[in-house]
C-alpha atoms as a PDB file:
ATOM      1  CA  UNK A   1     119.972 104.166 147.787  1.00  0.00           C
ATOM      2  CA  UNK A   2     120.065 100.872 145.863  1.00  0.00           C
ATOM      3  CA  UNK A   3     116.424 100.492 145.075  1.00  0.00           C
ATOM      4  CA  UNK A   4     115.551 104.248 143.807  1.00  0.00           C
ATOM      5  CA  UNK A   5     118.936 102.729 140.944  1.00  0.00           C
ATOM      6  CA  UNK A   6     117.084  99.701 140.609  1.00  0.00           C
ATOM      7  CA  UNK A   7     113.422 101.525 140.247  1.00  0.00           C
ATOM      8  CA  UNK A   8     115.024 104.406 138.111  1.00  0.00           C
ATOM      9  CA  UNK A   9     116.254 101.212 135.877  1.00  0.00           C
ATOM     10  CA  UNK A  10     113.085  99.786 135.603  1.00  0.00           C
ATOM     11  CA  UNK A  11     111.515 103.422 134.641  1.00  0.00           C
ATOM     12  CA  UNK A  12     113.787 103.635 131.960  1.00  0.00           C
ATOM     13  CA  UNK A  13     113.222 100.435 130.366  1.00  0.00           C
ATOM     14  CA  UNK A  14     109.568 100.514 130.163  1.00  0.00           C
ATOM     15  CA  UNK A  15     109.846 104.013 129.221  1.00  0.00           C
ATOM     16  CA  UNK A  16     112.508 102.836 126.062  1.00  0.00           C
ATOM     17  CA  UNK A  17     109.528  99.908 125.406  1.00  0.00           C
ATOM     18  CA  UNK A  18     106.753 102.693 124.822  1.00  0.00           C
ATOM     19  CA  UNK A  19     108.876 104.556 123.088  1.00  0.00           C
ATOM     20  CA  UNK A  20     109.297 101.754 120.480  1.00  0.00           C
ATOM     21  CA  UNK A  21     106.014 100.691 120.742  1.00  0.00           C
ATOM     22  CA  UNK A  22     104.301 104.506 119.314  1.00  0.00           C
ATOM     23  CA  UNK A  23     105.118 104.188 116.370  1.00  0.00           C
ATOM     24  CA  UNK A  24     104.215 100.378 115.365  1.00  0.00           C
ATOM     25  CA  UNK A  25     100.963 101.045 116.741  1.00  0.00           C
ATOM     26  CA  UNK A  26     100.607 104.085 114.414  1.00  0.00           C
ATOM     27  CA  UNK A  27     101.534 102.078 111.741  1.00  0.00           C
ATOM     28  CA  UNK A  28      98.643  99.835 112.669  1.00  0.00           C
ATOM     29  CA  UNK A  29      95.776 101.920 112.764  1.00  0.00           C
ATOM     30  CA  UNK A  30      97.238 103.407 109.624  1.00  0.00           C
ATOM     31  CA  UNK A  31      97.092 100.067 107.721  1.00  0.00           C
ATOM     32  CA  UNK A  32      93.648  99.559 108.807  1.00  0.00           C
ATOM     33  CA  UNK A  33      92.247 103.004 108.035  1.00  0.00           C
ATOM     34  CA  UNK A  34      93.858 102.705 104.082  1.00  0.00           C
ATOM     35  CA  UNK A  35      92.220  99.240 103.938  1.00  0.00           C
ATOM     36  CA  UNK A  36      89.226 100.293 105.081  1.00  0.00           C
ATOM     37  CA  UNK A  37      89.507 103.415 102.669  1.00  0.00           C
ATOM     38  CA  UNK A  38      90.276 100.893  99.921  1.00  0.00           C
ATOM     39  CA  UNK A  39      87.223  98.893 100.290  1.00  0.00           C
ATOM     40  CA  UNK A  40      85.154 102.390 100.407  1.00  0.00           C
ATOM     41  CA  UNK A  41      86.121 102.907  96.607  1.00  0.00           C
ATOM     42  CA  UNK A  42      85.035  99.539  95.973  1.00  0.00           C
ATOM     43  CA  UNK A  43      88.321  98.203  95.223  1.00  0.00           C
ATOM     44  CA  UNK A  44      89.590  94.518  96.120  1.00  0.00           C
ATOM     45  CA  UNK A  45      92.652  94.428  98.823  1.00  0.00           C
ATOM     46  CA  UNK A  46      91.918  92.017 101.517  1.00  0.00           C
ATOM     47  CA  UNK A  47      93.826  94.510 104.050  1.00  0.00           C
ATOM     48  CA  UNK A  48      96.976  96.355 103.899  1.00  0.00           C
ATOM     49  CA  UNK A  49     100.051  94.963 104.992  1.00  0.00           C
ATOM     50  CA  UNK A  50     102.334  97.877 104.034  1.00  0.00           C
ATOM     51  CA  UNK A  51     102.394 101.455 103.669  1.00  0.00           C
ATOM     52  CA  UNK A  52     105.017 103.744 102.541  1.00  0.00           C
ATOM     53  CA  UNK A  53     104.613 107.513 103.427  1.00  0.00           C
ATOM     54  CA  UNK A  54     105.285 109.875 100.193  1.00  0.00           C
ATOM     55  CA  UNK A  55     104.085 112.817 102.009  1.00  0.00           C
ATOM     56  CA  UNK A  56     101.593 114.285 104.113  1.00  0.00           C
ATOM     57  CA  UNK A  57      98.083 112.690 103.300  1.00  0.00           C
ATOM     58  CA  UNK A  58      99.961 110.718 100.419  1.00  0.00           C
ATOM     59  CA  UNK A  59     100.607 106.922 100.900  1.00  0.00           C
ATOM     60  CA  UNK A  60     101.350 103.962  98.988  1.00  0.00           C
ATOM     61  CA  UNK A  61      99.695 100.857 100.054  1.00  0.00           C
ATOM     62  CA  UNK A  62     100.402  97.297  99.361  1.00  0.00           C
ATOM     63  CA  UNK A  63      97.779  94.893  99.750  1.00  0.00           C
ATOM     64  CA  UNK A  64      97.074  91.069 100.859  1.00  0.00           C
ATOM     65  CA  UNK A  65      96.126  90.049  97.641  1.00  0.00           C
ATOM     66  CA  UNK A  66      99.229  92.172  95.762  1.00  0.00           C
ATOM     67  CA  UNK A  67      97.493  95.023  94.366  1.00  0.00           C
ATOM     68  CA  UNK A  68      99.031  98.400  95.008  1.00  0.00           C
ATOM     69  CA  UNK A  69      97.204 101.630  95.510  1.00  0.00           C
ATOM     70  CA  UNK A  70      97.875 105.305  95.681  1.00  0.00           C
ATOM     71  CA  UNK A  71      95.959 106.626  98.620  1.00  0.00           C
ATOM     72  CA  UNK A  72      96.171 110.452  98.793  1.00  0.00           C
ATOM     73  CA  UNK A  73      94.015 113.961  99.165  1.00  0.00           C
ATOM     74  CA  UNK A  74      93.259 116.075  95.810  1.00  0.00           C
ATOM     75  CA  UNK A  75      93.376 119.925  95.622  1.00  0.00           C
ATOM     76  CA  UNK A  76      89.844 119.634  96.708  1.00  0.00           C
ATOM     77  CA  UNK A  77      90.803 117.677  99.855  1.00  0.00           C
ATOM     78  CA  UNK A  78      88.762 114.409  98.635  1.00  0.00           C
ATOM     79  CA  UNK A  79      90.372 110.873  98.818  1.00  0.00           C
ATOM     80  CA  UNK A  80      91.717 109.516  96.153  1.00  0.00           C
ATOM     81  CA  UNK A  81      92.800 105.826  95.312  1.00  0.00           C
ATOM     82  CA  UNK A  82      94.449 104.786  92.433  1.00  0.00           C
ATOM     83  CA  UNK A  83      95.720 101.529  91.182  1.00  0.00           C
ATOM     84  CA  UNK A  84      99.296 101.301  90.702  1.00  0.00           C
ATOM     85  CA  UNK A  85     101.593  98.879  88.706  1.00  0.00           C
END
């Protein structure tokens, strides 16, 4: 009976690791995608290193070199990026 506890243990905390992990890898690829996105319009960045979500398909992005953009989808569903303050 001991070692189905100690497996069931084990289960749990790589289970709790994944769990933790999701969401920094989402974070990830998102970072890359809006840099990438960023150079696409031409605009200097050298890669995001944060994003804050203002709502679906509507980010701000913070880049390497301190610029700041507003990365989101117009009413026509294109990309937009504009430079913020």
């Amino acid at each position: 009976m001991k070692p189905v506890i100690v497996s069931f243990a084990g289960s749990l905390v790589v289970a709790t690791f994944l769990a933790v992990a999701s969401p920094a890898q989402d974070d990830e690829a998102l970072k890359k995608d809006l840099t990438a996105v960023i150079a696409l319009h031409g605009l200097p960045c050298g890669g995001v290193v944060a994003v804050r979500v203002l709502a679906k398909d509507d980010y701000a992005a913070s880049c390497k070199d301190g610029n700041k953009y507003h990365v989101f989808l117009n009413a026509e569903g294109r990309v937009v990026v504009e430079p913020q303050k």
